[in-house]
N, C-alpha and C. Protein backbone atom coordinates (compact mmCIF):
# COMPACT_ATOMS: atom_id res chain seq x y z
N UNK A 1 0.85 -1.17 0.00
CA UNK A 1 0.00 0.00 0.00
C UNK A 1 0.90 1.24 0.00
N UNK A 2 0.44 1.53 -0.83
CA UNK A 2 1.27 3.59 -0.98
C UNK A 2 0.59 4.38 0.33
N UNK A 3 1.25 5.16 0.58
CA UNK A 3 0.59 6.41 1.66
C UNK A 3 1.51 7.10 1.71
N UNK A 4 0.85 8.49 2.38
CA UNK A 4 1.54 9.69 2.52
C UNK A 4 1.23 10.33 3.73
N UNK A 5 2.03 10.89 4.35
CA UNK A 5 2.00 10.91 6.10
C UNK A 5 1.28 12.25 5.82
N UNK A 6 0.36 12.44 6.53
CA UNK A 6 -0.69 13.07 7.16
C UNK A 6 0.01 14.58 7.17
N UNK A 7 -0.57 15.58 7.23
CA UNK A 7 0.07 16.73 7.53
C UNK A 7 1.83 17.57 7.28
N UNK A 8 2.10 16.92 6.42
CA UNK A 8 3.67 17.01 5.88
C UNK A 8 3.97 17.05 4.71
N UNK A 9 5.15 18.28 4.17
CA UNK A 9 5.55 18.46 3.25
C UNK A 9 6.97 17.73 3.07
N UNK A 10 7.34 16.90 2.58
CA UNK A 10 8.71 16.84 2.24
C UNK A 10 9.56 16.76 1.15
N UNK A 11 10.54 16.82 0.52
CA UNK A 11 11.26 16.86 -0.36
C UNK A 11 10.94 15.64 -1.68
N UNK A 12 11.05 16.00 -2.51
CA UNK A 12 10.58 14.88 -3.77
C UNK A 12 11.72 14.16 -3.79
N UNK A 13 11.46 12.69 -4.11
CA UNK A 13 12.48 11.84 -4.74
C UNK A 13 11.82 11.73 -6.57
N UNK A 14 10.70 11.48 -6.84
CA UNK A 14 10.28 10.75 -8.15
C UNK A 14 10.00 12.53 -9.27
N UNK A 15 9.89 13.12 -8.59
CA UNK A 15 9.71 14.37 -9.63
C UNK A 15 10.47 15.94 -9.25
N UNK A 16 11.86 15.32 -8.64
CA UNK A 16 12.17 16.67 -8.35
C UNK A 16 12.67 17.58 -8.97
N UNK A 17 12.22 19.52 -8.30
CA UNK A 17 12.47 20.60 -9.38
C UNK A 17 13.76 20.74 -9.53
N UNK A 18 14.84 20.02 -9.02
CA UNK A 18 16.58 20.18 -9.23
C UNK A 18 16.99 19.06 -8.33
N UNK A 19 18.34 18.84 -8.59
CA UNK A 19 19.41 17.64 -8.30
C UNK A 19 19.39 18.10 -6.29
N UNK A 20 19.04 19.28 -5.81
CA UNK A 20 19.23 19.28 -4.50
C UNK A 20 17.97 18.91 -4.13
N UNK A 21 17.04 19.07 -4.34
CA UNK A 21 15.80 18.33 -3.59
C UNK A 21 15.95 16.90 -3.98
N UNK A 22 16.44 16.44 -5.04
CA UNK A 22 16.40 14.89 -4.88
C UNK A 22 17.31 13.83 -3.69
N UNK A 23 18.33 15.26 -3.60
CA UNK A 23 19.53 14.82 -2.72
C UNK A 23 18.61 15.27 -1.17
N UNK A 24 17.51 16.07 -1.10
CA UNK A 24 17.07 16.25 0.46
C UNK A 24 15.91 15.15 0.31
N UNK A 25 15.33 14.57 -0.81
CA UNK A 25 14.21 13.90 -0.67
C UNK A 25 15.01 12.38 -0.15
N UNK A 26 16.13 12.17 -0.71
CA UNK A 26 16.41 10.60 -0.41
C UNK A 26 16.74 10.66 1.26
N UNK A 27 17.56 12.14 1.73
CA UNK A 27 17.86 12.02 3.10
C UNK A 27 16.60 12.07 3.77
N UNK A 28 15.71 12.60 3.81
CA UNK A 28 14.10 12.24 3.90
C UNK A 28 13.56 10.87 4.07
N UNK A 29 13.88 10.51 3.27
CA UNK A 29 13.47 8.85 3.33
C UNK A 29 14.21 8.16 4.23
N UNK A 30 15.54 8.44 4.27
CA UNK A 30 16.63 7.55 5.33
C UNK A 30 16.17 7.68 6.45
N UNK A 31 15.81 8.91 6.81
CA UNK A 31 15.89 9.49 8.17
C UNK A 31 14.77 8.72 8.80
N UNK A 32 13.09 8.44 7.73
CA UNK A 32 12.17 8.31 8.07
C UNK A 32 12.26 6.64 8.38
N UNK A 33 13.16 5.84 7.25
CA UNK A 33 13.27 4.38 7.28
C UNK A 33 14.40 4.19 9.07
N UNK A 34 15.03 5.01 9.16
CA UNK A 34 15.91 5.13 10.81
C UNK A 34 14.47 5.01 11.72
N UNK A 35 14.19 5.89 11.55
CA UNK A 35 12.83 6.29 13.03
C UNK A 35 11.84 5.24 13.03
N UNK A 36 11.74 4.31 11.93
CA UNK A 36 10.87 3.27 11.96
C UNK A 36 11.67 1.61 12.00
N UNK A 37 12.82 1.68 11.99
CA UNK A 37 13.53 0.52 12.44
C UNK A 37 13.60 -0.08 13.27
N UNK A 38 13.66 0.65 14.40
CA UNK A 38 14.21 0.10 15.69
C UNK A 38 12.76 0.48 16.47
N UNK A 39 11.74 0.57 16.07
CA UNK A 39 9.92 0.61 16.43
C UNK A 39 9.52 -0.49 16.88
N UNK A 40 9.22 -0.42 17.92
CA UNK A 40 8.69 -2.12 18.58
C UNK A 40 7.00 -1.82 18.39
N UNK A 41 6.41 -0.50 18.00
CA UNK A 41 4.92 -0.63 18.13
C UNK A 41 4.15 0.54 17.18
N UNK A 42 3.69 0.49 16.01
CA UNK A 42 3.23 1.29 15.65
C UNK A 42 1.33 2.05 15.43
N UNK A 43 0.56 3.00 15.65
CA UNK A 43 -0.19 3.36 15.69
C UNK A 43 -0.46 3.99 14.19
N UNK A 44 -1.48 3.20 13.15
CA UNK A 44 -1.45 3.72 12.33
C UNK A 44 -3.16 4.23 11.79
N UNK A 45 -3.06 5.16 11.99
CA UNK A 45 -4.54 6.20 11.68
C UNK A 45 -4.65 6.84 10.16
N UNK A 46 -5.90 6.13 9.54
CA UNK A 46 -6.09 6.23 8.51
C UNK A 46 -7.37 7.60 8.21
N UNK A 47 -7.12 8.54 7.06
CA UNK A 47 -8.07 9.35 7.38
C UNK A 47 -8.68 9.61 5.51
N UNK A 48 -8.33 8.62 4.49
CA UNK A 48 -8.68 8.90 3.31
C UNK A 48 -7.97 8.52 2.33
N UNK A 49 -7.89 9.44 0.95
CA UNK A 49 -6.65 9.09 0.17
C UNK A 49 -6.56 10.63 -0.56
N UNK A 50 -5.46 10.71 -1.40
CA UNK A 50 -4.93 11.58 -1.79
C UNK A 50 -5.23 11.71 -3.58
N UNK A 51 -5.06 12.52 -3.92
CA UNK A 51 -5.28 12.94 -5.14
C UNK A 51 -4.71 11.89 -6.28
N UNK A 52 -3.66 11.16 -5.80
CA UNK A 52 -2.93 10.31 -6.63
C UNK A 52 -3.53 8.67 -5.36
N UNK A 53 -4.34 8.58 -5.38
CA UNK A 53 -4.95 7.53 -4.57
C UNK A 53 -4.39 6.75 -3.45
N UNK A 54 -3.70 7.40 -2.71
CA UNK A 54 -2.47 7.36 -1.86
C UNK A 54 -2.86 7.40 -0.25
N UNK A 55 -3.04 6.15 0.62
CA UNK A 55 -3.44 6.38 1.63
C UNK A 55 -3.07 7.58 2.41
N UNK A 56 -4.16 8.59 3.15
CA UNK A 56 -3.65 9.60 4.34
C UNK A 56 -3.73 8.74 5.22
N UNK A 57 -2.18 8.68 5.65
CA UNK A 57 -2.35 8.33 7.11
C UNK A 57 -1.21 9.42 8.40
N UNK A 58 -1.99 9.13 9.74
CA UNK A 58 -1.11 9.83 10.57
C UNK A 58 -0.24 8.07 11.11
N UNK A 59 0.95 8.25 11.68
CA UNK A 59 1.23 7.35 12.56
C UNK A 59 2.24 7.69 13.37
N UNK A 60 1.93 7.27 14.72
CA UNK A 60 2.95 7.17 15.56
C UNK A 60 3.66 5.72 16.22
N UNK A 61 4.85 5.92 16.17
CA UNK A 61 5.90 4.96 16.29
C UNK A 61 6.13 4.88 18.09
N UNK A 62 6.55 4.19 18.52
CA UNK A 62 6.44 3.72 20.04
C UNK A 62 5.72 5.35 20.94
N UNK A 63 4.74 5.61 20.30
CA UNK A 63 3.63 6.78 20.70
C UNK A 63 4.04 8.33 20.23
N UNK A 64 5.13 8.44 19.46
CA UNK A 64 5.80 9.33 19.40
C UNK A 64 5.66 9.81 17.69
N UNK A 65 4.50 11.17 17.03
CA UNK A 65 4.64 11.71 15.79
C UNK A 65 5.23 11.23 15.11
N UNK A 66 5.22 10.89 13.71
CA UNK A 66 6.26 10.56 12.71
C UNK A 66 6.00 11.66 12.45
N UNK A 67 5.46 12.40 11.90
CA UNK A 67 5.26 13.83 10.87
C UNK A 67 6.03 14.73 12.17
N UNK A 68 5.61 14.48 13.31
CA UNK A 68 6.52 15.79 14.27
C UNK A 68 7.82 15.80 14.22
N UNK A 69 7.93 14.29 14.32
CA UNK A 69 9.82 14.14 14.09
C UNK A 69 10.31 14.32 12.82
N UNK A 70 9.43 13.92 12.00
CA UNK A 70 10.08 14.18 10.41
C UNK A 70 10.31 16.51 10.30
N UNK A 71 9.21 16.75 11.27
CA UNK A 71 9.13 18.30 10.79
C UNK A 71 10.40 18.89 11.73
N UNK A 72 10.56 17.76 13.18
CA UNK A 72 11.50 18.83 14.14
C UNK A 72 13.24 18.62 13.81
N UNK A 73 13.44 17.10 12.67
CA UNK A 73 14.29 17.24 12.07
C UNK A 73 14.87 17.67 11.35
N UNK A 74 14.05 18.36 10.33
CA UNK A 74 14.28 19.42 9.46
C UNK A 74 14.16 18.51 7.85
N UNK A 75 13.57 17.38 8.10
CA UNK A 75 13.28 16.74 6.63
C UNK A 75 11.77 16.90 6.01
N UNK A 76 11.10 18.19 6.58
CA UNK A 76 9.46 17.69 6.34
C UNK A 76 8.94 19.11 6.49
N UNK A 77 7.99 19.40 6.74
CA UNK A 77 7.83 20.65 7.29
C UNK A 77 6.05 21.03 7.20
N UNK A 78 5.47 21.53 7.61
CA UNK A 78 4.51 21.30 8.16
C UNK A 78 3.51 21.74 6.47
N UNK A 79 2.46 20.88 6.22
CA UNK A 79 1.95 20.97 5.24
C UNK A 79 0.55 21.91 4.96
């Protein structure tokens, strides 16, 4: 299943407007595949789909924002 985290902007990997957002979209992804690795429990809240038919979801990882941590890291930013 495709999805797209709830409330967040982040950097493109598949259509980006120059070679530096592709280079912030992949660190984007790392950062997000890190914070969900070592997750012993996830909360995943579904609220629709997206224009490109793309689950909205919010989720939190051992109770803790993914979209907050993705925004207070500086890979995301509030949508």
């Amino acid at each position: 299943m495709r999805a797209r985290l709830e409330g967040i902007d982040a950097p493109e990997v598949f259509s980006p407007r120059c070679p530096s957002e592709w280079v912030a979209g992949i660190a984007a992804t790392w950062h997000l595949r890190r914070l969900l690795f070592g997750t012993r429990t996830l909360a995943v809240g579904f609220s629709g789909t997206d224009r490109y038919g793309r689950a909205l979801v919010s989720v939190a990882a051992d109770g803790r924002s993914l979209d907050a941590q993705m925004i207070a890291s500086g890979h995301a930013r509030r949508y």
